[in-house]
PDB file of N, CA and C in Angstrom:
ATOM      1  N   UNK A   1     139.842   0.186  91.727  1.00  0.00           N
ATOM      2  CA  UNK A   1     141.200   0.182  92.265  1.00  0.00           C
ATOM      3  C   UNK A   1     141.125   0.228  93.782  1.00  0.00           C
ATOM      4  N   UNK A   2     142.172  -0.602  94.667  1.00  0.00           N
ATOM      5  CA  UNK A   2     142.567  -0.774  96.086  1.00  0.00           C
ATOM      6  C   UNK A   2     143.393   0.110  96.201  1.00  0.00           C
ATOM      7  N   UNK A   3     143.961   0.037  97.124  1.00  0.00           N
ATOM      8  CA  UNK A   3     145.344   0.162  97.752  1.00  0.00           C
ATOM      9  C   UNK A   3     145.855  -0.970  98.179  1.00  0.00           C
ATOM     10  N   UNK A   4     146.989  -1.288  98.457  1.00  0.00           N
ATOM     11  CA  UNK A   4     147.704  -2.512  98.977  1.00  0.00           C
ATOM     12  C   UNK A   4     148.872  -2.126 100.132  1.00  0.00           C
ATOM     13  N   UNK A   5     149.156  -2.842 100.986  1.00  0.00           N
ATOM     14  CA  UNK A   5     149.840  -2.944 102.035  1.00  0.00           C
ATOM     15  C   UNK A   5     151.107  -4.023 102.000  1.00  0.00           C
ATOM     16  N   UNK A   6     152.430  -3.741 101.668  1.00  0.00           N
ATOM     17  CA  UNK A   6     153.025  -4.655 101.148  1.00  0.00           C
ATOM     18  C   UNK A   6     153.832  -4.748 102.355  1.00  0.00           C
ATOM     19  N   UNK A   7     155.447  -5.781 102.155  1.00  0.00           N
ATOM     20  CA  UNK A   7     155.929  -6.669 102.812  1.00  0.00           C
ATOM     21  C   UNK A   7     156.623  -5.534 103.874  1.00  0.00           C
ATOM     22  N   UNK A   8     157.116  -4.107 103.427  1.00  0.00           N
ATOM     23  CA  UNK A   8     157.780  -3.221 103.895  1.00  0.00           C
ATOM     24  C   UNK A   8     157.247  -2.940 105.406  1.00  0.00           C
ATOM     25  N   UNK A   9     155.930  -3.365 105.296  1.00  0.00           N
ATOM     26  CA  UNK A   9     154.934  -3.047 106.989  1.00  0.00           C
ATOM     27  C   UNK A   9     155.443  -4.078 107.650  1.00  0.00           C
ATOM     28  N   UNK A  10     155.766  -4.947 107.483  1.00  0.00           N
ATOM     29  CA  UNK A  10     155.996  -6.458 108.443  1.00  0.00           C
ATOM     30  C   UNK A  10     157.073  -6.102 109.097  1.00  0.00           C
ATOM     31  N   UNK A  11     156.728  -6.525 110.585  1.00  0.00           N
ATOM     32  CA  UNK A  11     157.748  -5.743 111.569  1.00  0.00           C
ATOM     33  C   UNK A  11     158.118  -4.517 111.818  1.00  0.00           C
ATOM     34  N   UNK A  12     157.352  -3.626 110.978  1.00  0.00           N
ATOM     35  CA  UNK A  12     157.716  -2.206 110.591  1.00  0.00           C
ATOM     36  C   UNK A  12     156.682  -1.382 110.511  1.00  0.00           C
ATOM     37  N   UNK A  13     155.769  -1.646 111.836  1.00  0.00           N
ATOM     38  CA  UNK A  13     154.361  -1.001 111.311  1.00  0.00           C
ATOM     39  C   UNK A  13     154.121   0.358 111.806  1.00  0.00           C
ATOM     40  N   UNK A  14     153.847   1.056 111.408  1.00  0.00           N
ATOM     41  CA  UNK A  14     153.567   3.068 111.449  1.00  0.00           C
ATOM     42  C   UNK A  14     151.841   2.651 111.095  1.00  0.00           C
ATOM     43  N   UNK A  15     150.832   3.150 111.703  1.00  0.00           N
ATOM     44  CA  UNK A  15     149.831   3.718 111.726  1.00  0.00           C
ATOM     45  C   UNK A  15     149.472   4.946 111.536  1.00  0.00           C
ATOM     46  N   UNK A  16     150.081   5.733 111.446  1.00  0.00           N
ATOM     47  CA  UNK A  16     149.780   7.329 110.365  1.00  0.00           C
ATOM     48  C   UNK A  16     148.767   7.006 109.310  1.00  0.00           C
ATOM     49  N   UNK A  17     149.136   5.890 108.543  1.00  0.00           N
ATOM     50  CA  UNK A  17     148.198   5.381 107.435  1.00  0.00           C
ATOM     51  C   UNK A  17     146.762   5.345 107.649  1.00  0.00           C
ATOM     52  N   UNK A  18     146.888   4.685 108.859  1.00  0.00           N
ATOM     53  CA  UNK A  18     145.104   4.589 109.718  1.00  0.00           C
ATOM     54  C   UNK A  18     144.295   5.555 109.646  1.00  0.00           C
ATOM     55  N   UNK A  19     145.589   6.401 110.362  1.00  0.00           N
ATOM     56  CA  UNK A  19     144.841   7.551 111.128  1.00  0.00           C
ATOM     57  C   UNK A  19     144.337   8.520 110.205  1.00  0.00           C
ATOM     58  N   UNK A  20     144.442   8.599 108.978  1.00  0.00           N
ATOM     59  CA  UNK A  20     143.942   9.295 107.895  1.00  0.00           C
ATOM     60  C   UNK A  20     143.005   8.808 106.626  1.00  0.00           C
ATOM     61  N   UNK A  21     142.411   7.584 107.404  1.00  0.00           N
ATOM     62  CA  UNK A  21     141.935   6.681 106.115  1.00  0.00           C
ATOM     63  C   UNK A  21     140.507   6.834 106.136  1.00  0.00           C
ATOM     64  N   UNK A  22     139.898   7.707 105.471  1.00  0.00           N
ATOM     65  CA  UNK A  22     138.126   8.479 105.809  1.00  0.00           C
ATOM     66  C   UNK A  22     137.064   7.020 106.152  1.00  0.00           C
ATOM     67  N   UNK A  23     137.547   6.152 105.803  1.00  0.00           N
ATOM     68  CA  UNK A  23     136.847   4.930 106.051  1.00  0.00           C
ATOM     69  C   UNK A  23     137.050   3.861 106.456  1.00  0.00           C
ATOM     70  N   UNK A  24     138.305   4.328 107.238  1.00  0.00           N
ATOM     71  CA  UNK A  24     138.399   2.828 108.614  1.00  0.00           C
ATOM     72  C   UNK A  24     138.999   1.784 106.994  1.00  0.00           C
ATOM     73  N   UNK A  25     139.660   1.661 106.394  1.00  0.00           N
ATOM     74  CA  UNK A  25     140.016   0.423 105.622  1.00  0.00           C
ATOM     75  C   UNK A  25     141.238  -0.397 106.486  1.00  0.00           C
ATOM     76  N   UNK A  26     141.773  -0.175 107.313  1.00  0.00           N
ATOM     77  CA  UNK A  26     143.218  -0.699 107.792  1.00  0.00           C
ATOM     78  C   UNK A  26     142.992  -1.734 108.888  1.00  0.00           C
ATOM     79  N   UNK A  27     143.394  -2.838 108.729  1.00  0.00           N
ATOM     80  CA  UNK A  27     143.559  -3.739 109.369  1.00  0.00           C
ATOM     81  C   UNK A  27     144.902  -3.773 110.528  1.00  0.00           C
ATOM     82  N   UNK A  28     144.365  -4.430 111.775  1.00  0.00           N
ATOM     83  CA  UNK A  28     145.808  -4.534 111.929  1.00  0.00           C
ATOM     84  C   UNK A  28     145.864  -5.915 113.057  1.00  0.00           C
ATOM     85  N   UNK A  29     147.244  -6.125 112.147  1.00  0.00           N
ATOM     86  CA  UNK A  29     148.139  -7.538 113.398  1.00  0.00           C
ATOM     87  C   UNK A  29     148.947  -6.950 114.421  1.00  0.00           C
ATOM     88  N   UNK A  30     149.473  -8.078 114.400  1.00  0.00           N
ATOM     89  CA  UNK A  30     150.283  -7.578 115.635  1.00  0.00           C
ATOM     90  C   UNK A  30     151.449  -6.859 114.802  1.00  0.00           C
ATOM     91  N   UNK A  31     151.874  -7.470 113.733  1.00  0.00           N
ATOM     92  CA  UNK A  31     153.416  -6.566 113.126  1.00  0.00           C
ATOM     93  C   UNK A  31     153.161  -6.494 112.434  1.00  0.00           C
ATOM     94  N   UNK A  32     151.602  -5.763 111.739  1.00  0.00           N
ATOM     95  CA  UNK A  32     151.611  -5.190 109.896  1.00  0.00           C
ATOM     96  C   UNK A  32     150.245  -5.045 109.897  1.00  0.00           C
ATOM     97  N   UNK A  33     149.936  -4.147 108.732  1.00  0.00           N
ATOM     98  CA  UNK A  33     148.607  -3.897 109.170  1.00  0.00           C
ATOM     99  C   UNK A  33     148.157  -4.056 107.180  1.00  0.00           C
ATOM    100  N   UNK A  34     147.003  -4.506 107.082  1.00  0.00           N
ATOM    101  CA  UNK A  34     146.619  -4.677 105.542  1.00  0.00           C
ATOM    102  C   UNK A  34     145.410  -3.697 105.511  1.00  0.00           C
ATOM    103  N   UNK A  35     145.308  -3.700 103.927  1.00  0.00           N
ATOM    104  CA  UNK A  35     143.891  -2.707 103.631  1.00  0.00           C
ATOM    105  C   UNK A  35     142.687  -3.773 102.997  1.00  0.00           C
ATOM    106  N   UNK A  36     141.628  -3.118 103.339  1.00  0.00           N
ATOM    107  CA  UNK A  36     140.540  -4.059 103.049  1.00  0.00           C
ATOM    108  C   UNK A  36     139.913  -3.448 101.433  1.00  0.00           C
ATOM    109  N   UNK A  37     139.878  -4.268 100.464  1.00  0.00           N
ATOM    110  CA  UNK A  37     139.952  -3.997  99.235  1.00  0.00           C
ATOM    111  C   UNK A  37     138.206  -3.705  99.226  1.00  0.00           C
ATOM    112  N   UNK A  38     137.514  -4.183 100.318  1.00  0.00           N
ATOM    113  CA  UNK A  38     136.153  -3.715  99.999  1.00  0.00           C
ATOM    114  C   UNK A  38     135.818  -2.392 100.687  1.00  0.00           C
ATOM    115  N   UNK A  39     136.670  -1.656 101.644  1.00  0.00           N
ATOM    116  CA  UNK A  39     136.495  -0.686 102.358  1.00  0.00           C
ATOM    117  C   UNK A  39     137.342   0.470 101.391  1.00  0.00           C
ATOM    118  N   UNK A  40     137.742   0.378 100.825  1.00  0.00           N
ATOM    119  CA  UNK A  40     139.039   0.995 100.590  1.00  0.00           C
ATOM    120  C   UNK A  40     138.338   2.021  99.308  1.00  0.00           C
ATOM    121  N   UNK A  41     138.428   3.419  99.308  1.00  0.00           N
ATOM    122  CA  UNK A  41     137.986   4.145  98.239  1.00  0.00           C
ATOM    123  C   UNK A  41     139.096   4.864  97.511  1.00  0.00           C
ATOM    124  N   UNK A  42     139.965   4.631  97.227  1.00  0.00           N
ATOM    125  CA  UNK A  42     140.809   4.693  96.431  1.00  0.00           C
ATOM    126  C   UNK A  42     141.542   6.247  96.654  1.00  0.00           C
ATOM    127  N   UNK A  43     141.842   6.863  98.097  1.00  0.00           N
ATOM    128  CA  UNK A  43     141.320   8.523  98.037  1.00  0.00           C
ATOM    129  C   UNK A  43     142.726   8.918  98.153  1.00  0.00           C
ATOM    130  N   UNK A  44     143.997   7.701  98.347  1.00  0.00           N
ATOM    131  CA  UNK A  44     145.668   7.931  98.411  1.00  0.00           C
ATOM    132  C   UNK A  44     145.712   9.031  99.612  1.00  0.00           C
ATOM    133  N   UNK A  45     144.769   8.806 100.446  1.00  0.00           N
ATOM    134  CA  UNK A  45     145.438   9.975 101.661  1.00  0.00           C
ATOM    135  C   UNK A  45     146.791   9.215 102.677  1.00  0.00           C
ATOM    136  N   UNK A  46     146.682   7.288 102.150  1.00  0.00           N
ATOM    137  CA  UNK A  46     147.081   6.837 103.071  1.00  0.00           C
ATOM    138  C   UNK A  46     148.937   7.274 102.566  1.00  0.00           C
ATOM    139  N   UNK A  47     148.513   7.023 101.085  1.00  0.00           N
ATOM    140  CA  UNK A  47     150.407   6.695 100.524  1.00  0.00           C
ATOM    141  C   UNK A  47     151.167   7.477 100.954  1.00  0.00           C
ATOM    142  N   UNK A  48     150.784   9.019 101.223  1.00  0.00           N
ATOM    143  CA  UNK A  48     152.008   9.745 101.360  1.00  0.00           C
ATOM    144  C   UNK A  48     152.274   9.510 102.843  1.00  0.00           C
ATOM    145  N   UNK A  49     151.484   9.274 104.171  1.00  0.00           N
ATOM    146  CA  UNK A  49     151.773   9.022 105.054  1.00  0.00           C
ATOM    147  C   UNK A  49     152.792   7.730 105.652  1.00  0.00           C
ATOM    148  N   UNK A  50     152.667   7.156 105.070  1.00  0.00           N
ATOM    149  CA  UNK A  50     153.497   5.719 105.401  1.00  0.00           C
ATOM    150  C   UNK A  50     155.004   5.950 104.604  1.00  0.00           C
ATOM    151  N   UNK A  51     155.519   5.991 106.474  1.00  0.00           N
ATOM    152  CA  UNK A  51     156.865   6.270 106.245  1.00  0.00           C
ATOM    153  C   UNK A  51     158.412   5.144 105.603  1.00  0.00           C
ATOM    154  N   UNK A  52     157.525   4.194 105.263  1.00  0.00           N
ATOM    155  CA  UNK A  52     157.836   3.039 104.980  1.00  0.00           C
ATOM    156  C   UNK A  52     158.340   2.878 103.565  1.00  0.00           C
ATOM    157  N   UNK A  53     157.342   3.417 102.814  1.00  0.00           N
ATOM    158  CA  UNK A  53     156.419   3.292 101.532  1.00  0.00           C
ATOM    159  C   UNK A  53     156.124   2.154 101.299  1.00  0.00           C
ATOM    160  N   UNK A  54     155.083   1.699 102.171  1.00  0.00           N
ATOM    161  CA  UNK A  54     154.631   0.274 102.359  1.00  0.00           C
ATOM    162  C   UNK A  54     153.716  -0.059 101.283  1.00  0.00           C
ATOM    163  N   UNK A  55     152.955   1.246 100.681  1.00  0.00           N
ATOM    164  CA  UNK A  55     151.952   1.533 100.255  1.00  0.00           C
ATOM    165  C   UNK A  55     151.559   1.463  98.802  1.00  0.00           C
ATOM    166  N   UNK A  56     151.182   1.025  97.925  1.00  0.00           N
ATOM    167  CA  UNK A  56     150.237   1.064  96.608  1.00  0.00           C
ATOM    168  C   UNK A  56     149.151   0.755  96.002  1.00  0.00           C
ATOM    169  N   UNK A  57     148.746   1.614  95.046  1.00  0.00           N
ATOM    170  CA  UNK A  57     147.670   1.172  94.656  1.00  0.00           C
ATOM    171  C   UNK A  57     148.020   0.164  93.830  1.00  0.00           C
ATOM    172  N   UNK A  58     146.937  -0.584  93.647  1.00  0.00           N
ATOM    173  CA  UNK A  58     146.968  -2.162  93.355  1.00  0.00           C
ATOM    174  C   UNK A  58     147.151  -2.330  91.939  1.00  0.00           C
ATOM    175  N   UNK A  59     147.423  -1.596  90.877  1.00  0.00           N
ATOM    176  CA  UNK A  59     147.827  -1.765  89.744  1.00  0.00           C
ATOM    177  C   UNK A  59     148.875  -0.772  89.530  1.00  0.00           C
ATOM    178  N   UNK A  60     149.860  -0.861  90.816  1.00  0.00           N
ATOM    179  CA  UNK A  60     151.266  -0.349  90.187  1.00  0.00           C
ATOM    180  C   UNK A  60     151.963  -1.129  91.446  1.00  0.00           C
ATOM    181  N   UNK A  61     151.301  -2.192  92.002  1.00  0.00           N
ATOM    182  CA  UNK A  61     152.752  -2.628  93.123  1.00  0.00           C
ATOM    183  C   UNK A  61     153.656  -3.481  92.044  1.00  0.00           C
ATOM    184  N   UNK A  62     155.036  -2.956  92.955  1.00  0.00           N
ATOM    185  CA  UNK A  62     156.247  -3.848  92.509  1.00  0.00           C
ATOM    186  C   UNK A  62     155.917  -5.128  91.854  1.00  0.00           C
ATOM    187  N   UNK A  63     156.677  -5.709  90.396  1.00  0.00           N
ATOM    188  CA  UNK A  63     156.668  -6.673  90.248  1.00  0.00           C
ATOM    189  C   UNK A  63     156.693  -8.008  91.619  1.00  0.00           C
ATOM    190  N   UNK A  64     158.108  -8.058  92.657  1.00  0.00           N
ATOM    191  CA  UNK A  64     158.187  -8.920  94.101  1.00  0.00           C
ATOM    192  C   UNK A  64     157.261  -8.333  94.779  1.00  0.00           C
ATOM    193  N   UNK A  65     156.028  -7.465  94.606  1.00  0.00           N
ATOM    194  CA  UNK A  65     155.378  -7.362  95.893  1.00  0.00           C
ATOM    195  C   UNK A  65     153.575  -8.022  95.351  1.00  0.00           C
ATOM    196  N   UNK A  66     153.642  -8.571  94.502  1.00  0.00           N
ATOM    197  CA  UNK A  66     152.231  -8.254  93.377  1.00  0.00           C
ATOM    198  C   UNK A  66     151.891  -9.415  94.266  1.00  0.00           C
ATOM    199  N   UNK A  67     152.043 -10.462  95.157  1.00  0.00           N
ATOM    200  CA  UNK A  67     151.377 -11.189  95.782  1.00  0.00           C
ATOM    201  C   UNK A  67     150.469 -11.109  97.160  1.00  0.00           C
ATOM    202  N   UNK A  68     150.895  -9.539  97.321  1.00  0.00           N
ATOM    203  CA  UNK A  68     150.397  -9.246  98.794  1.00  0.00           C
ATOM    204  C   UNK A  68     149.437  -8.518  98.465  1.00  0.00           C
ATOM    205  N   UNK A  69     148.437  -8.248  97.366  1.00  0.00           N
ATOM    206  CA  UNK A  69     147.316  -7.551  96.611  1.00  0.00           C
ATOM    207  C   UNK A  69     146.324  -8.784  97.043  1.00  0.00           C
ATOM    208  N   UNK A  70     146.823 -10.253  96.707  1.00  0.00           N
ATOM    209  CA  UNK A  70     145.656 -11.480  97.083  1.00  0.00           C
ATOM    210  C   UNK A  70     145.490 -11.600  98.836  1.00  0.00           C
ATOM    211  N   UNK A  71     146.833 -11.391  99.519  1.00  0.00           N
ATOM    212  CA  UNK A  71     147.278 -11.416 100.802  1.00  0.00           C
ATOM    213  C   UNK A  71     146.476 -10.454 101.489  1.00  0.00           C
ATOM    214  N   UNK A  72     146.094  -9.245 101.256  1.00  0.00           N
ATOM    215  CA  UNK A  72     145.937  -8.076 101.519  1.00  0.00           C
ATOM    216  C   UNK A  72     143.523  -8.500 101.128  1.00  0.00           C
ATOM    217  N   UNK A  73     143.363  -8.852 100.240  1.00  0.00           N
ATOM    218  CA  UNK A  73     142.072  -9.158  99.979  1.00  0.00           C
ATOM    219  C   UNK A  73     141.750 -10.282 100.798  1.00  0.00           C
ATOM    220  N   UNK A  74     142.206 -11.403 101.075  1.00  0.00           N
ATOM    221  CA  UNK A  74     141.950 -12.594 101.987  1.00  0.00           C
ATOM    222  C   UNK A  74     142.270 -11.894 103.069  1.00  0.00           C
ATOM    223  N   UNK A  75     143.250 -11.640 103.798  1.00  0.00           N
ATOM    224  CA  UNK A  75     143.448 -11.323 105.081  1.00  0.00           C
ATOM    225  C   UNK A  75     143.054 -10.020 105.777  1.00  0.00           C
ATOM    226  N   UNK A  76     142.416  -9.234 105.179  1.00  0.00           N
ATOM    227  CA  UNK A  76     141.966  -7.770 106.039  1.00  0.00           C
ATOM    228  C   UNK A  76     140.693  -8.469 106.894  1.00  0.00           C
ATOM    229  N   UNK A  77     139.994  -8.719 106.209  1.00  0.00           N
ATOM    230  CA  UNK A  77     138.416  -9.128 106.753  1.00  0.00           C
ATOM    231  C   UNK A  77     139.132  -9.738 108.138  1.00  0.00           C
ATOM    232  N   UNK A  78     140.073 -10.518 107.981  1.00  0.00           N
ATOM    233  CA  UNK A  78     139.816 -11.386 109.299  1.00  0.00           C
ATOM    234  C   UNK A  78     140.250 -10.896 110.922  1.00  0.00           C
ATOM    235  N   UNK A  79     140.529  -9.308 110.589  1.00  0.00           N
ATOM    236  CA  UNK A  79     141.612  -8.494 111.706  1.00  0.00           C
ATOM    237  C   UNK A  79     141.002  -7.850 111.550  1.00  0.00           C
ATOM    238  N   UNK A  80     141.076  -7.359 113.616  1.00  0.00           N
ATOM    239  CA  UNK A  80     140.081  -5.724 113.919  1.00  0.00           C
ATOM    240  C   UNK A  80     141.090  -4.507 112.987  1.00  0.00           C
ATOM    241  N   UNK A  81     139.722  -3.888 112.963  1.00  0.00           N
ATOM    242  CA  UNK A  81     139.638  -1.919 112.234  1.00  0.00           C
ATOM    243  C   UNK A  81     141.034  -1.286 113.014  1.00  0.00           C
ATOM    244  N   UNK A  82     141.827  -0.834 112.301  1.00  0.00           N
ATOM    245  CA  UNK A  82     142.177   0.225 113.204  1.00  0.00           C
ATOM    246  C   UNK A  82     141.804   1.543 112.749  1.00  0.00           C
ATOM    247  N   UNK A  83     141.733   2.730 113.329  1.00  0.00           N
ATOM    248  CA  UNK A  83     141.778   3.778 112.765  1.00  0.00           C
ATOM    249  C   UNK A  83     142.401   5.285 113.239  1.00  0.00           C
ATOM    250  N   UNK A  84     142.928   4.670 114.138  1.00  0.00           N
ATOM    251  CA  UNK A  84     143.782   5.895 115.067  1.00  0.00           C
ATOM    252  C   UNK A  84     145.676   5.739 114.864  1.00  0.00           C
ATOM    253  N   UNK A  85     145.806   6.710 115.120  1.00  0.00           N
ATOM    254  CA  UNK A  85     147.998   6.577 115.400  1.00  0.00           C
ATOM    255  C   UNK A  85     148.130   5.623 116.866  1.00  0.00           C
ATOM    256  N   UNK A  86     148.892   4.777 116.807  1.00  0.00           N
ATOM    257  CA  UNK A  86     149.539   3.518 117.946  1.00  0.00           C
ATOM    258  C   UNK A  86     151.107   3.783 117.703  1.00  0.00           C
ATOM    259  N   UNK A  87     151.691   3.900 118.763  1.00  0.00           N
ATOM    260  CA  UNK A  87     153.410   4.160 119.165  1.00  0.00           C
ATOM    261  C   UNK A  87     153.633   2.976 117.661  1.00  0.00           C
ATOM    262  N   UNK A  88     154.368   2.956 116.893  1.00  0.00           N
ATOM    263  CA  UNK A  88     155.170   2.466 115.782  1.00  0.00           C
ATOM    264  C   UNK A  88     155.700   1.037 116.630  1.00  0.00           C
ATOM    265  N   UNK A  89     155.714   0.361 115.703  1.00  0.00           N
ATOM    266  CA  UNK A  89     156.508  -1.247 115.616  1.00  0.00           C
ATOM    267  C   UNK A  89     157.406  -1.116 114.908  1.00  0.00           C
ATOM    268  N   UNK A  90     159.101  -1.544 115.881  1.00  0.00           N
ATOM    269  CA  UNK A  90     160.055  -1.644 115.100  1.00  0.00           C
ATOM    270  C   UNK A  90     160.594  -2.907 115.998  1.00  0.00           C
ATOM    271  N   UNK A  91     160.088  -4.081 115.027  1.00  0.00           N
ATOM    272  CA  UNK A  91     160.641  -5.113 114.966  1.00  0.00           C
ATOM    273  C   UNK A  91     161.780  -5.505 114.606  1.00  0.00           C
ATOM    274  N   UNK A  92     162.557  -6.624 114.797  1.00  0.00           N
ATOM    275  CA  UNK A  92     163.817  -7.307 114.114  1.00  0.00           C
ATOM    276  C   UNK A  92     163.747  -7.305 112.698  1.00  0.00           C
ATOM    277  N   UNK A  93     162.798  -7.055 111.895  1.00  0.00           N
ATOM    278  CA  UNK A  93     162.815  -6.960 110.378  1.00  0.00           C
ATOM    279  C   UNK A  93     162.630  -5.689 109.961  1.00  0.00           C
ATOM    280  N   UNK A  94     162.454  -4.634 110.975  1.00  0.00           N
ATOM    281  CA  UNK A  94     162.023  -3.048 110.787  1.00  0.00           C
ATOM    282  C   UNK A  94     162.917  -2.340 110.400  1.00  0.00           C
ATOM    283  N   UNK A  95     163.610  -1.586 108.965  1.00  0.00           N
ATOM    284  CA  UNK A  95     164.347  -1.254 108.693  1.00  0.00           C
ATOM    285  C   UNK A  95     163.697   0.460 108.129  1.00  0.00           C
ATOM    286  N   UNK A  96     162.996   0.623 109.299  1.00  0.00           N
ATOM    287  CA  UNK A  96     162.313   1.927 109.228  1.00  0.00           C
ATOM    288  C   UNK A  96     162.630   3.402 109.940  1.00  0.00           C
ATOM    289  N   UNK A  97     162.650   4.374 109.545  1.00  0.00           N
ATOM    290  CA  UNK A  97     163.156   5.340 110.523  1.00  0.00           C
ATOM    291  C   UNK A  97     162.569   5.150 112.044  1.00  0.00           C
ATOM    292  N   UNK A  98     163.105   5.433 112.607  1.00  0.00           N
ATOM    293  CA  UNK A  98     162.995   5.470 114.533  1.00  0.00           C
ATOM    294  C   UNK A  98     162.471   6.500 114.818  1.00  0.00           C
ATOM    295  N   UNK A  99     161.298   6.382 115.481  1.00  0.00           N
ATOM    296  CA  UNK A  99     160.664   8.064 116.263  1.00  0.00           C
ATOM    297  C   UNK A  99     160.899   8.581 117.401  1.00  0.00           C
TER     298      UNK A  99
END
């Protein structure tokens, strides 16, 4: 089992998730950040942090979100590590609390 990083991060990105992830799994763009399904040890320190609830493990995301599990395996590798807290992204699609 992964974790997954779904559509709720896009434009809406909180790094709390990072900053607690014992093994660097978090990717990040410029407006969303994915988990790397080969880094990723299954340890849920990230879920409760993400204020989003961007967050699942990969055999319970939403029926509309079950495509960002393939999204999330292709696309981590190709984006630097993050692993620290970065001031929050609240983009035009960010329908996230404000800090």
């Amino acid at each position: 089992m992964t974790y997954v990083v779904v559509e709720m991060c896009v434009d809406c990105k909180y790094t709390d998730c990072a900053a607690v992830c014992p093994v660097e799994a978090f990717h990040e763009l410029s407006d969303r950040l994915y988990i790397n399904a080969d880094t990723c040890i299954d340890c849920d320190a990230c879920v409760p942090e993400c204020p989003v609830e961007a967050i699942f493990a990969d055999n319970n995301v939403p029926e509309q979100f079950q495509h960002w599990t393939q999204i999330n395996i292709d696309e981590a590798p190709k984006w630097p590590v993050i692993s620290q807290k970065i001031p929050a992204l609240h983009g035009p699609a960010c329908n996230g609390p404000a800090e």
